[in-house]
Protein backbone atom coordinates (compact mmCIF):
# COMPACT_ATOMS: atom_id res chain seq x y z
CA UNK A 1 106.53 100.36 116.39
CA UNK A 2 103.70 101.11 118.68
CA UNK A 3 99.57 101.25 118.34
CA UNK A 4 98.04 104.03 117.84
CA UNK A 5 96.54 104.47 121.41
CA UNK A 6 100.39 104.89 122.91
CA UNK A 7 101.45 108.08 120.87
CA UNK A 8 101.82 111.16 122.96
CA UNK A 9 99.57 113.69 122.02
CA UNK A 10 101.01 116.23 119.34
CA UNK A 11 103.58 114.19 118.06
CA UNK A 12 103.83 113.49 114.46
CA UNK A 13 103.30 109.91 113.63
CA UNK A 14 103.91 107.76 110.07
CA UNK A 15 101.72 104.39 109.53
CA UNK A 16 103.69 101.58 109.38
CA UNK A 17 100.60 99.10 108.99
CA UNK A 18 97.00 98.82 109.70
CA UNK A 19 95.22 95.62 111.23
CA UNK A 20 92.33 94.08 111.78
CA UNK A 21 89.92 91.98 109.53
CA UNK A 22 89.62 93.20 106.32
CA UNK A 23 86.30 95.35 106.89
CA UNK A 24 88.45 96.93 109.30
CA UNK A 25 91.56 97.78 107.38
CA UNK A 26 88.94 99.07 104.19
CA UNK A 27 86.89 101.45 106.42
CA UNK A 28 90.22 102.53 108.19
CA UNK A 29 92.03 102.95 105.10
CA UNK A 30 89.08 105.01 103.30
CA UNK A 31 89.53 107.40 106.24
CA UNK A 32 93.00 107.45 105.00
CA UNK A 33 95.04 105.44 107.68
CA UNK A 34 97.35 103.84 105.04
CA UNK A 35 100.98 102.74 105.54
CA UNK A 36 103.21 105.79 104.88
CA UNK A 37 100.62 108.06 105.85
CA UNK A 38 101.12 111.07 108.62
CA UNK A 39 98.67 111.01 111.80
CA UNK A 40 99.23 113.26 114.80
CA UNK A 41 97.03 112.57 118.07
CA UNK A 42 95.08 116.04 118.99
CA UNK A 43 93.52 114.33 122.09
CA UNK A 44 92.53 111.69 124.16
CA UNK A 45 88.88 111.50 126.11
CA UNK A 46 87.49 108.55 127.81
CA UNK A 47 87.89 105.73 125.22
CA UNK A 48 88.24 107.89 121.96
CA UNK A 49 90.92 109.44 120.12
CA UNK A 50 90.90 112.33 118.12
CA UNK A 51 92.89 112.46 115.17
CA UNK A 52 94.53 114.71 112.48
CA UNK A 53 94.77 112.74 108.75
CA UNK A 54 95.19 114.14 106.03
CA UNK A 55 93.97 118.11 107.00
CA UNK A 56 90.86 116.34 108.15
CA UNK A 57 90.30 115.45 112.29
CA UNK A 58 88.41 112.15 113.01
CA UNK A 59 87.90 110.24 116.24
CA UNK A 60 88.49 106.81 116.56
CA UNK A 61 87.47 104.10 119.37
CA UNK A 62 90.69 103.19 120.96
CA UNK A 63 89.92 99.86 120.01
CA UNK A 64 90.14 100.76 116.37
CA UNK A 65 93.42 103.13 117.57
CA UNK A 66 95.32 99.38 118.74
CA UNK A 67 94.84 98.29 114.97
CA UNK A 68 96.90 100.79 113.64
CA UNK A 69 100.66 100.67 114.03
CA UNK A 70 102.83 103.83 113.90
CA UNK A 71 106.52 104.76 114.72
């Protein structure tokens, strides 16, 4: 298991958990980083992190990124 912020780019990725204080874990969970879930990196710039979830593409701080763990 590794954050978020470690995954090569492109790689297919499934949630194991998601941390952070609970404010955290709602908002990242209504963007639909829940356990189970499938996340692939699309890119990396400065501190953010681009996402794919669920056919939608969000960026995330990396600091948000280290919350979630994937495998």
């Amino acid at each position: 298991m590794m954050p978020l912020s470690m995954v090569k780019e492109g790689e297919p990725n499934v949630i194991q958990k998601v941390g952070g204080k609970d404010e955290t874990r709602r908002f990242l969970e209504n963007l639909g980083f829940v356990a189970g879930g499938t996340v692939t990196v699309v890119s990396q710039t400065g501190g953010n992190i681009i996402v794919n979830i669920k056919d939608s593409r969000i960026a995330i701080g990396k600091d948000m990124a280290n919350k979630i763990m994937v495998s």
